[in-house]
Protein backbone atom coordinates (compact mmCIF):
# COMPACT_ATOMS: atom_id res chain seq x y z
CA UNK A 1 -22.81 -41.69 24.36
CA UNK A 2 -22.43 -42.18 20.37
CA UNK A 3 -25.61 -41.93 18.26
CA UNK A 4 -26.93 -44.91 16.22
CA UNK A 5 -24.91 -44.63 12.89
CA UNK A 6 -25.92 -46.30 9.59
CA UNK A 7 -23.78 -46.82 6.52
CA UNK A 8 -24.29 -47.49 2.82
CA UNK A 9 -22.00 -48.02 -0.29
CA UNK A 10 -20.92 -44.77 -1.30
CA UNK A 11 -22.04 -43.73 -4.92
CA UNK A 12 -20.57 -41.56 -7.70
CA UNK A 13 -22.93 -38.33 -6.78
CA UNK A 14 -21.20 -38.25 -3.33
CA UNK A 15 -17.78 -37.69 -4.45
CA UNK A 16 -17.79 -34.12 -4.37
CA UNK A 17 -18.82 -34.71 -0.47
CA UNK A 18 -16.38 -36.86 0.09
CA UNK A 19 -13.87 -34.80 -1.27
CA UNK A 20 -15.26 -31.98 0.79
CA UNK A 21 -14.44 -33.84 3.77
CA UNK A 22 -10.71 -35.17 2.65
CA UNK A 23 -10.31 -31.89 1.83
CA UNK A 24 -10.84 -30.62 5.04
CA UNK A 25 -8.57 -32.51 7.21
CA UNK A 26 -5.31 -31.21 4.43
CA UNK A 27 -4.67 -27.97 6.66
CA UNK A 28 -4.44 -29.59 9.79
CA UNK A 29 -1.10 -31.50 8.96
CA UNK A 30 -2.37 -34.30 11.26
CA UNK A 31 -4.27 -36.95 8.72
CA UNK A 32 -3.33 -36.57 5.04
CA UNK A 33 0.40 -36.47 3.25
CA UNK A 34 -1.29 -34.19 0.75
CA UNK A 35 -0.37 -30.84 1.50
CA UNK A 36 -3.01 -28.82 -0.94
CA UNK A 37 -6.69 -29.78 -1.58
CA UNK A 38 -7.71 -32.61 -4.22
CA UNK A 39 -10.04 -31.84 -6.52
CA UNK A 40 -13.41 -34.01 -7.54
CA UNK A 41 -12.06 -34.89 -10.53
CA UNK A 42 -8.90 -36.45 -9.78
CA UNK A 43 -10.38 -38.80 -7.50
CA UNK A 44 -12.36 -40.06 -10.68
CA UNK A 45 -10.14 -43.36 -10.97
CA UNK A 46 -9.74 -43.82 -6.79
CA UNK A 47 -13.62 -43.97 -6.79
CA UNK A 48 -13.64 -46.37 -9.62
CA UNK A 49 -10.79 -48.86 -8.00
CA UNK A 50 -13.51 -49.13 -4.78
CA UNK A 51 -16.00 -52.26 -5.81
CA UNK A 52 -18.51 -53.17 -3.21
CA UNK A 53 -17.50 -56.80 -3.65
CA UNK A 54 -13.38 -56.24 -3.37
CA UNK A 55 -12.61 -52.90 -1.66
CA UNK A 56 -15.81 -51.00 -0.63
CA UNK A 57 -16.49 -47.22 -0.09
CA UNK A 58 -18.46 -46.52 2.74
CA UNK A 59 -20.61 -43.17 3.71
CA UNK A 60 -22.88 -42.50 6.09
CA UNK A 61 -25.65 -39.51 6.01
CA UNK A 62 -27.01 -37.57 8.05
CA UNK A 63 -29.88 -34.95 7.38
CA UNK A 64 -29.01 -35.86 3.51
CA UNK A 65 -25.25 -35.03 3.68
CA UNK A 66 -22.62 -37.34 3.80
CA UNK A 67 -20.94 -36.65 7.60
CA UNK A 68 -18.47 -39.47 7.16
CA UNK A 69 -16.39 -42.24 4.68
CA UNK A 70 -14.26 -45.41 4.91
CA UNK A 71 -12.91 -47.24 2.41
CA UNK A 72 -11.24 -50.29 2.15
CA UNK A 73 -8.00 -49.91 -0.30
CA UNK A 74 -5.72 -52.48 -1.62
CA UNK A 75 -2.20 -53.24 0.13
CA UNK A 76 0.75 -53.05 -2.59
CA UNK A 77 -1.64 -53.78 -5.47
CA UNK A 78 0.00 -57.35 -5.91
CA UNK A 79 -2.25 -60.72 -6.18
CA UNK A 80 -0.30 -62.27 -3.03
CA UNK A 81 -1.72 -59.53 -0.49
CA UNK A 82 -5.48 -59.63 -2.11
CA UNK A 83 -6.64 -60.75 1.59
CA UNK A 84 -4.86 -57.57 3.24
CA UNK A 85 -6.76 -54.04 3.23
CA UNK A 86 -5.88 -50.86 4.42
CA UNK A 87 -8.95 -48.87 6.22
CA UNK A 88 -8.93 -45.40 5.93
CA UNK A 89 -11.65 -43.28 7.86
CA UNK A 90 -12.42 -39.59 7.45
CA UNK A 91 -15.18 -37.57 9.06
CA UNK A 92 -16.79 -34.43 8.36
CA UNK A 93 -15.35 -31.99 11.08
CA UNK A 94 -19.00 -31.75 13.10
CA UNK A 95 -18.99 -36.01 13.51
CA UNK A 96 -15.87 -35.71 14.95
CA UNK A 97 -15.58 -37.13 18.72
CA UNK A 98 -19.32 -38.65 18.44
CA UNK A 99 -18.42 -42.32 17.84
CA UNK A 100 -18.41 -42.47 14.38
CA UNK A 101 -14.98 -43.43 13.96
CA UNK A 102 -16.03 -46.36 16.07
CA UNK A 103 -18.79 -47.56 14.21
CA UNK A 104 -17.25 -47.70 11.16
CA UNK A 105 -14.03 -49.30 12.29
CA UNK A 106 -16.31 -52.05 13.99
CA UNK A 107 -18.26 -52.27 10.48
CA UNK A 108 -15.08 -53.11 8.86
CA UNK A 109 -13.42 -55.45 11.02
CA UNK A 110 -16.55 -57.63 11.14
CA UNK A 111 -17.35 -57.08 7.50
CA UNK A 112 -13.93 -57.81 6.43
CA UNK A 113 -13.81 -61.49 5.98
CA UNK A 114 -17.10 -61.23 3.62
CA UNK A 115 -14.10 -59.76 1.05
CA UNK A 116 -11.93 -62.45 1.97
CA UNK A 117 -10.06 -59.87 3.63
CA UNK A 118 -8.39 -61.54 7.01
CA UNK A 119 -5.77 -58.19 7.59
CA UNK A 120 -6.31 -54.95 8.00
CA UNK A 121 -4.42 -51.99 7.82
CA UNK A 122 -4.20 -48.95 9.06
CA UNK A 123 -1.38 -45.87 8.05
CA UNK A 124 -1.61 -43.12 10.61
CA UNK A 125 0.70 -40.07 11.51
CA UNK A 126 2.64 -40.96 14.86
CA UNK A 127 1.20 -37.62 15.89
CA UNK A 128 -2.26 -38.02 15.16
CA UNK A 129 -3.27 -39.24 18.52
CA UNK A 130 -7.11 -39.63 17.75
CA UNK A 131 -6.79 -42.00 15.19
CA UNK A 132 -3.93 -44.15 17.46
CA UNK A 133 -6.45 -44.26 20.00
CA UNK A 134 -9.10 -45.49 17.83
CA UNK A 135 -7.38 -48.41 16.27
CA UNK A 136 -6.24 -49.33 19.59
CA UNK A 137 -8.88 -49.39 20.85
CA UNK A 138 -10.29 -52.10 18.44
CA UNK A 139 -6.55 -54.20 19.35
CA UNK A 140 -5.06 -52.75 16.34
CA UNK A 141 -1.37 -53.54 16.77
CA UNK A 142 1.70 -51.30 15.67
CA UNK A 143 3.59 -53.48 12.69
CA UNK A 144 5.41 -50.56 11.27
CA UNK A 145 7.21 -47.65 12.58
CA UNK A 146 8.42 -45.43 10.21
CA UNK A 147 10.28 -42.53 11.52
CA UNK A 148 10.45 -39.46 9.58
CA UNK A 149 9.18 -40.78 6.61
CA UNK A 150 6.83 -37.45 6.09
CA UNK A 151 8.17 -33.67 5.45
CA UNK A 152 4.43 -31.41 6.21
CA UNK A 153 5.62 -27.82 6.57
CA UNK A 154 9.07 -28.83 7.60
CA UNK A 155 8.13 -31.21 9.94
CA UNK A 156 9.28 -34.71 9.41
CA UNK A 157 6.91 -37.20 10.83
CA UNK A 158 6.48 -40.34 11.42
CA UNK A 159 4.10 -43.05 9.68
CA UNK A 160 2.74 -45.86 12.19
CA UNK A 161 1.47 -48.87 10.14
CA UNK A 162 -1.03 -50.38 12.88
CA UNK A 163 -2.71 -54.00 11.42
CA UNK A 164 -5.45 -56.61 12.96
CA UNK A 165 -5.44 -60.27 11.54
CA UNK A 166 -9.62 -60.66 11.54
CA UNK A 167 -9.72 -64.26 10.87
């Protein structure tokens, strides 16, 4: 059984915590295209370009450390696809499996439409079966599949674009 989650708009003093936790899903091949760690400061602008009343940047705490983030990111940055979002969770290793993933997917689909958002988005590895099974799970639908679009290590992979119309 999950735990009771809460979440709260991320702000500027968590970055280096949320970069912790992006960071830590780069080695497993499974998540991120990035193939080496960001750092704090290049995520100075991608911070900036999440407003609470567009394209929000969700953490939750726990014990006073951020465990978890989602943000909602613009689709093709052009005005005709304003009220389309792509969703991208990441959680600390240790929240992992606990229903966190959950919560915050369920937070976003029903806060969407407060943003005038009616699509989201989702762009997930065709081998990262976790995160497959979580946007099913919420009737996420494939749209997209684009084979071998990736190179990690070698490895071409494939990029599943999975979307939910929410109004």
């Amino acid at each position: 059984m999950s735990q009771a989650f809460t979440h709260r708009l991320a702000s500027f003093d968590d970055l280096p915590q949320i970069v912790a936790i992006y960071n830590s899903t780069v080695a497993s091949r499974e998540v991120t295209a990035d193939t080496e760690p960001v750092s704090v400061e290049s995520r100075h602008a991608w911070f900036h370009e999440h407003r609470p009343e567009t394209r929000p940047l969700w953490v939750c705490e726990q014990g006073g450390q951020v465990i978890g983030w989602l943000s909602f990111s613009n689709f093709y940055g052009r005005p005709a696809y304003s009220g389309t979002a792509e969703l991208s969770i990441y959680l600390h290793e240790a929240a992992r499996g606990k229903g966190l993933g959950r919560y915050f997917l369920s937070q976003a689909i029903a806060f969407a439409p407060s943003i005038h958002v009616h699509t989201l988005l989702g762009f997930i590895f065709g081998h990262n079966l976790p995160s497959l099974k979580l946007f099913a799970a919420f009737d996420f639908e494939t749209w997209a599949n684009m084979p071998r679009v990736a190179t990690l290590d070698g490895i071409e992979r494939d990029l599943i674009i999975l979307g939910k119309r929410v109004v």
